[in-house]
C-alpha atoms as a PDB file:
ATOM      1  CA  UNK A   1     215.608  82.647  76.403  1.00  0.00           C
ATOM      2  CA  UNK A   2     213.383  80.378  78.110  1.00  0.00           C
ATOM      3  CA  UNK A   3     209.160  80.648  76.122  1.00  0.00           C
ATOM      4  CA  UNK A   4     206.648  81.449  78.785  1.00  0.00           C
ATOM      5  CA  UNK A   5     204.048  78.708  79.071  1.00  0.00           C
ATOM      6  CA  UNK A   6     200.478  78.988  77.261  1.00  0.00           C
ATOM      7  CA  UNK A   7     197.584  78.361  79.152  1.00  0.00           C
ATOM      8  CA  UNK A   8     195.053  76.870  76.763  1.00  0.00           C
ATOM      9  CA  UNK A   9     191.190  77.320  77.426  1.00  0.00           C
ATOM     10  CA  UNK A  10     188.769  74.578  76.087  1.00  0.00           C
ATOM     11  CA  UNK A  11     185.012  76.069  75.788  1.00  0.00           C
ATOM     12  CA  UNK A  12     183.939  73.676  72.701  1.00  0.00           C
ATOM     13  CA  UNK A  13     182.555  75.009  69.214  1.00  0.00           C
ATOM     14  CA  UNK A  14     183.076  73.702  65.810  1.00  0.00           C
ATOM     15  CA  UNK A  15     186.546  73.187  66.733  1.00  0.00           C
ATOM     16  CA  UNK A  16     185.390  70.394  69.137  1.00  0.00           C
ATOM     17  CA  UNK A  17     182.290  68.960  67.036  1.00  0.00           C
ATOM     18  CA  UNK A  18     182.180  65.623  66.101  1.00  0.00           C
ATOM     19  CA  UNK A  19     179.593  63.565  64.190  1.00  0.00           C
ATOM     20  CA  UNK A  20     178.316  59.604  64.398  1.00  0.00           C
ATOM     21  CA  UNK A  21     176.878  59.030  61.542  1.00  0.00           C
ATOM     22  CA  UNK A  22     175.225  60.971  58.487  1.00  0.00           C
ATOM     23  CA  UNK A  23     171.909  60.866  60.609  1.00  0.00           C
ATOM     24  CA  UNK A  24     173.381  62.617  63.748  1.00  0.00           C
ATOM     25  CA  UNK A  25     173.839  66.273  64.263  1.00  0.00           C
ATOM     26  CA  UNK A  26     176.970  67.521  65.255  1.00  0.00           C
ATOM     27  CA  UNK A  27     178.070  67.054  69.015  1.00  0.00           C
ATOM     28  CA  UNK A  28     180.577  68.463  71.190  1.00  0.00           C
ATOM     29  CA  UNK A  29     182.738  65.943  72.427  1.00  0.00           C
ATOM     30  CA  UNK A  30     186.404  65.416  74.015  1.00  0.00           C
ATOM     31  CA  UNK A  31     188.422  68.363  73.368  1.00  0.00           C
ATOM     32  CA  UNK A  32     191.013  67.623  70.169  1.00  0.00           C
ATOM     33  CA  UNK A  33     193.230  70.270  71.122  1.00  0.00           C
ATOM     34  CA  UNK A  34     195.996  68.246  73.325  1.00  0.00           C
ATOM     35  CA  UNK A  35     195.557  66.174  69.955  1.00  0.00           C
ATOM     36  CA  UNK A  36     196.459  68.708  67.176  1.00  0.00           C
ATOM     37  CA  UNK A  37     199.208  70.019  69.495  1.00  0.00           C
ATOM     38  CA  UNK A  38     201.092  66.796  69.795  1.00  0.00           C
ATOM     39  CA  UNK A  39     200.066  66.243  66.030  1.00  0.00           C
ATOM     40  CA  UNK A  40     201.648  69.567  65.397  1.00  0.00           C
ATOM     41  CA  UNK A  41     204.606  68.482  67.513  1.00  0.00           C
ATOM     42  CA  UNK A  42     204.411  71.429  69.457  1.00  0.00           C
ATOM     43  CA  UNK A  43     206.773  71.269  72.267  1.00  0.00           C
ATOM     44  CA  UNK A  44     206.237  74.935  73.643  1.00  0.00           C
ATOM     45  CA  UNK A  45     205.250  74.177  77.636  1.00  0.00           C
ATOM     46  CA  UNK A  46     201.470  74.201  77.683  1.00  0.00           C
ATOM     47  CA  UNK A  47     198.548  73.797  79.908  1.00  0.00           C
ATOM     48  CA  UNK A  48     195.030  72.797  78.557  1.00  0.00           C
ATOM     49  CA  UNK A  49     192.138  73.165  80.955  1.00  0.00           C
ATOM     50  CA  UNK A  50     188.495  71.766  79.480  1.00  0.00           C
ATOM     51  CA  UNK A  51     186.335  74.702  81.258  1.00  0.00           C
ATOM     52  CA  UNK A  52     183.132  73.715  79.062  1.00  0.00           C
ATOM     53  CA  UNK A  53     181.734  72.125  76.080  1.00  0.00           C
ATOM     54  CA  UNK A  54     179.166  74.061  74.538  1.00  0.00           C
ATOM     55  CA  UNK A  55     178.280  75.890  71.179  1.00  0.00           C
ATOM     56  CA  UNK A  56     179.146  79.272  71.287  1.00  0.00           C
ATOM     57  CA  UNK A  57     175.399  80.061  70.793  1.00  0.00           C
ATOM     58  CA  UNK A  58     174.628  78.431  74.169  1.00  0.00           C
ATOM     59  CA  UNK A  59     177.374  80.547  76.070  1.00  0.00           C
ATOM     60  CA  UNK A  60     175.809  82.262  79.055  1.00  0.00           C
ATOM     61  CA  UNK A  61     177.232  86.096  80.766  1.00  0.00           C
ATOM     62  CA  UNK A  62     177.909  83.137  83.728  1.00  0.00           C
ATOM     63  CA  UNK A  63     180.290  81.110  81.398  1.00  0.00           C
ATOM     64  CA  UNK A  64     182.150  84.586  79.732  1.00  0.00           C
ATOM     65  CA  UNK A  65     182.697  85.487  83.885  1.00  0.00           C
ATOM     66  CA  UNK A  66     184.296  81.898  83.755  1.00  0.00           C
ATOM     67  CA  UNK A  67     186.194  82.350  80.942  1.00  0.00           C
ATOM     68  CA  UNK A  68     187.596  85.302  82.343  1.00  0.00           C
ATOM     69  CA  UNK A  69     188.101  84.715  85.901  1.00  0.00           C
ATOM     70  CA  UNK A  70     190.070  81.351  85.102  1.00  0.00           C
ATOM     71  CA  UNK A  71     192.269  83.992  82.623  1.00  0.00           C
ATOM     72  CA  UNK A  72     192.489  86.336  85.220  1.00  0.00           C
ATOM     73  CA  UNK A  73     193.687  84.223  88.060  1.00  0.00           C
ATOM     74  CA  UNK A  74     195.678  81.901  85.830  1.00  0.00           C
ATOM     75  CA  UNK A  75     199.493  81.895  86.504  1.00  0.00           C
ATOM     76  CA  UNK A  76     200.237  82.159  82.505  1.00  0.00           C
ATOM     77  CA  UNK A  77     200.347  85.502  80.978  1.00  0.00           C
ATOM     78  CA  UNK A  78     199.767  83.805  77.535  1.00  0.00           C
ATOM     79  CA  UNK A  79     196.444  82.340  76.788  1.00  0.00           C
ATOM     80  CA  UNK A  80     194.825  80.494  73.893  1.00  0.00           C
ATOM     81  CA  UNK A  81     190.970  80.098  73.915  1.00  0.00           C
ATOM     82  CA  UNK A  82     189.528  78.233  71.654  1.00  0.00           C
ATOM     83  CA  UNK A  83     185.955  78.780  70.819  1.00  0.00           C
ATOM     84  CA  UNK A  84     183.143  79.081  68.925  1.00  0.00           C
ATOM     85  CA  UNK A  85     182.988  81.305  66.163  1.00  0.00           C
ATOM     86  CA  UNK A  86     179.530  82.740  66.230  1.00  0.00           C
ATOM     87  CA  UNK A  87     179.742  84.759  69.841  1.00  0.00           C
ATOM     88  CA  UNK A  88     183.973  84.466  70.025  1.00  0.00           C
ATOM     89  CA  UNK A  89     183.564  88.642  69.694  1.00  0.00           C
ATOM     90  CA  UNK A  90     181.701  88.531  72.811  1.00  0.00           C
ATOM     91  CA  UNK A  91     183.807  86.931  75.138  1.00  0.00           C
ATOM     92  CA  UNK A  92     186.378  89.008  73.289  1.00  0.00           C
ATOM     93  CA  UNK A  93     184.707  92.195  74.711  1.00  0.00           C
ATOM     94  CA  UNK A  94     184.203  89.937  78.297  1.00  0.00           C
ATOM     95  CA  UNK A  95     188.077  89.336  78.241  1.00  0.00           C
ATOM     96  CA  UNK A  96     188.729  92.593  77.001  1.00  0.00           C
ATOM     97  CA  UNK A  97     188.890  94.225  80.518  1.00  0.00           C
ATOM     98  CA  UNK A  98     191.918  91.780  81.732  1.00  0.00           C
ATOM     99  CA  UNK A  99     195.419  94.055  82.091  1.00  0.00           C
ATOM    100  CA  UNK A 100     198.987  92.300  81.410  1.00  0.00           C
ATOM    101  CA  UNK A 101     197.726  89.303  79.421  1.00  0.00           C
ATOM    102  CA  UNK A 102     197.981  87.966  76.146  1.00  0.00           C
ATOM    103  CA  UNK A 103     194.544  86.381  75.358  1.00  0.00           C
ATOM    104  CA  UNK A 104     193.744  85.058  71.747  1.00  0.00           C
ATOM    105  CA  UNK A 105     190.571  83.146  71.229  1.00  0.00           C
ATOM    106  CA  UNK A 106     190.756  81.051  67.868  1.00  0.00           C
ATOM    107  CA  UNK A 107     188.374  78.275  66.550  1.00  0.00           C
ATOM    108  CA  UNK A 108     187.402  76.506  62.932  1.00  0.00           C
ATOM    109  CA  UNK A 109     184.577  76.838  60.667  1.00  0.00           C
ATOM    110  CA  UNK A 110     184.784  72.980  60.098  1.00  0.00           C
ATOM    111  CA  UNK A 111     185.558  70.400  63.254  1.00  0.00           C
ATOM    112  CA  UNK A 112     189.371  69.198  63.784  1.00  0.00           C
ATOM    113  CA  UNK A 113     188.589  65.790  63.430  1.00  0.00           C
ATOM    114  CA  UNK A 114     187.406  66.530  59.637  1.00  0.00           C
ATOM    115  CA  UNK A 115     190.269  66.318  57.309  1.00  0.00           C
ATOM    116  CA  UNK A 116     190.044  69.428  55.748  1.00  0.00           C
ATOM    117  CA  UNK A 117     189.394  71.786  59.095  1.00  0.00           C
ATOM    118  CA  UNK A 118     190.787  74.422  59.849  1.00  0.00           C
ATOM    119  CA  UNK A 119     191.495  73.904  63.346  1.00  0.00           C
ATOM    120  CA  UNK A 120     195.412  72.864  63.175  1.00  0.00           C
ATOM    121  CA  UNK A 121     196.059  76.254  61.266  1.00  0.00           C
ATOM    122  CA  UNK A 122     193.774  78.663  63.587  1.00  0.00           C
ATOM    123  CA  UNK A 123     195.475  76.615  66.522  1.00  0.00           C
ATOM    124  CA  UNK A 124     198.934  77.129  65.103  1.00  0.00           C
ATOM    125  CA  UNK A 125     198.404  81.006  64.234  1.00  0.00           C
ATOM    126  CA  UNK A 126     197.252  81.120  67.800  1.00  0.00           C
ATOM    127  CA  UNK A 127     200.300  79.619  69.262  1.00  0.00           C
ATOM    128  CA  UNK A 128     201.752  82.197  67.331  1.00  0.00           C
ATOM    129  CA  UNK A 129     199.659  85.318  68.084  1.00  0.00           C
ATOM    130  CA  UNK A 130     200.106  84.419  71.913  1.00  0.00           C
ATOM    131  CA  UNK A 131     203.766  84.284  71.842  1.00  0.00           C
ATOM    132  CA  UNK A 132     203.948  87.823  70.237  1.00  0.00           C
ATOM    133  CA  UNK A 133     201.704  89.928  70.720  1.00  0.00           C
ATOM    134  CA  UNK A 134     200.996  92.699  72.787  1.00  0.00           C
ATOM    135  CA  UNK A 135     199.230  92.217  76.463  1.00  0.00           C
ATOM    136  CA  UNK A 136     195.522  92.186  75.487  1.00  0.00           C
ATOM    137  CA  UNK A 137     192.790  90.475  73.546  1.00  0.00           C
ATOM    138  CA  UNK A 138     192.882  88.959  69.813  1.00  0.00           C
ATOM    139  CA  UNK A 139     191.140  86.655  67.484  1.00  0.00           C
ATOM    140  CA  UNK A 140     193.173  84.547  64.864  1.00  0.00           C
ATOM    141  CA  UNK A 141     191.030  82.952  62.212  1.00  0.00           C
ATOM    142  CA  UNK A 142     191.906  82.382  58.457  1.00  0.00           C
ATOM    143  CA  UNK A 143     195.713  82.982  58.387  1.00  0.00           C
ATOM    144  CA  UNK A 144     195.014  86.675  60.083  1.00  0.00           C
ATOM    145  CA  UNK A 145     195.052  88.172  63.635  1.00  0.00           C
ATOM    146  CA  UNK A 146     192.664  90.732  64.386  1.00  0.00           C
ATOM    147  CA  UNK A 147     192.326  93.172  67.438  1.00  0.00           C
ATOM    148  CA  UNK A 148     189.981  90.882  69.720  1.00  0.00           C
ATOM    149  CA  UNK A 149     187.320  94.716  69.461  1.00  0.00           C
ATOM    150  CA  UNK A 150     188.054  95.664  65.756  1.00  0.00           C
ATOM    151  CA  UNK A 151     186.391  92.178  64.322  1.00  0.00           C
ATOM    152  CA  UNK A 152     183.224  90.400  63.663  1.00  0.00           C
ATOM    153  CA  UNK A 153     182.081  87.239  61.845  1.00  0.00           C
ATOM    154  CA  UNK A 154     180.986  87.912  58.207  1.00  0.00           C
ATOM    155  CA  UNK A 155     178.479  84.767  58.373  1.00  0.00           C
ATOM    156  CA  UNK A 156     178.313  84.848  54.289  1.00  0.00           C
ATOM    157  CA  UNK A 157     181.629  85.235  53.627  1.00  0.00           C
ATOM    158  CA  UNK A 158     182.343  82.602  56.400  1.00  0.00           C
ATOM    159  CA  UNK A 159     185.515  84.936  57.572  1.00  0.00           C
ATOM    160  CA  UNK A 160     186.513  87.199  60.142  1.00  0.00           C
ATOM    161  CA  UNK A 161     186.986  90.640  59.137  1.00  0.00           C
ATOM    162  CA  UNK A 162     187.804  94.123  60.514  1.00  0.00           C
ATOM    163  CA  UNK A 163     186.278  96.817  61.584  1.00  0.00           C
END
């Protein structure tokens, strides 16, 4: 049996934050997703497309209608967005409308290129999530998968949990 490609949408976040000196804030910079893929050694056919870099708390209704057109019109049926976590239940509920697709938007409460991030698990689990479940939206965070309109962020707790 031959795995159906993954379409992978960049938007930026934590995931994609990276720092120049102890000074600096944190910026968005090059994606590091093709990175922790070949890191990972994935070798499941993929597509990444960079559609922004922003914090999720700059995300406009404009970039969600993006988001979800390039989903919608995409040619892969299995899509991994990776995002930030403060608004990721938004464009959950933006994507949410979107028949026949398996959309799971994932991210990290610490940047990739720190070494302890979680952003090579949350991608992995993503991977994952897209290859198995059922057409329509999710989140994976923190070693779980949640229904993408059954979750929200539990800012103290720094964790995703369900409602």
């Amino acid at each position: 049996m031959e795995a159906s490609p993954i379409l992978v949408l960049t938007t930026g976040g934590t995931i994609d934050k990276n720092y120049f000196d102890k000074l600096s804030e944190y910026q968005i910079t090059d994606s590091a997703i093709g990175e922790l893929l070949e890191e990972g050694g994935v070798r499941l056919p993929h597509r990444i497309v960079e559609l922004m870099r922003k914090d999720s708390l700059e995300l406009t209704d404009d970039d969600r209608a993006l988001i979800a057109e390039t989903a919608r019109t995409a040619p892969e049926t299995r899509i991994v967005v990776t995002h930030g976590t403060d608004t990721m239940t938004d464009t959950a509920r933006a994507l949410a409308e979107i028949g026949g697709k398996t959309i799971v938007l994932t991210g990290a409460l610490a940047p990739a290129r720190f070494a302890e991030s979680d952003a090579s698990f949350n991608l992995g689990m993503a991977f994952a999530a897209a290859q198995l479940a059922l057409p329509g939206v999710w989140i994976a965070m923190s070693g779980q998968v949640f229904d993408g309109l059954k979750v929200r962020k539990d800012r103290a707790a720094g964790q995703f949990v369900g409602i």
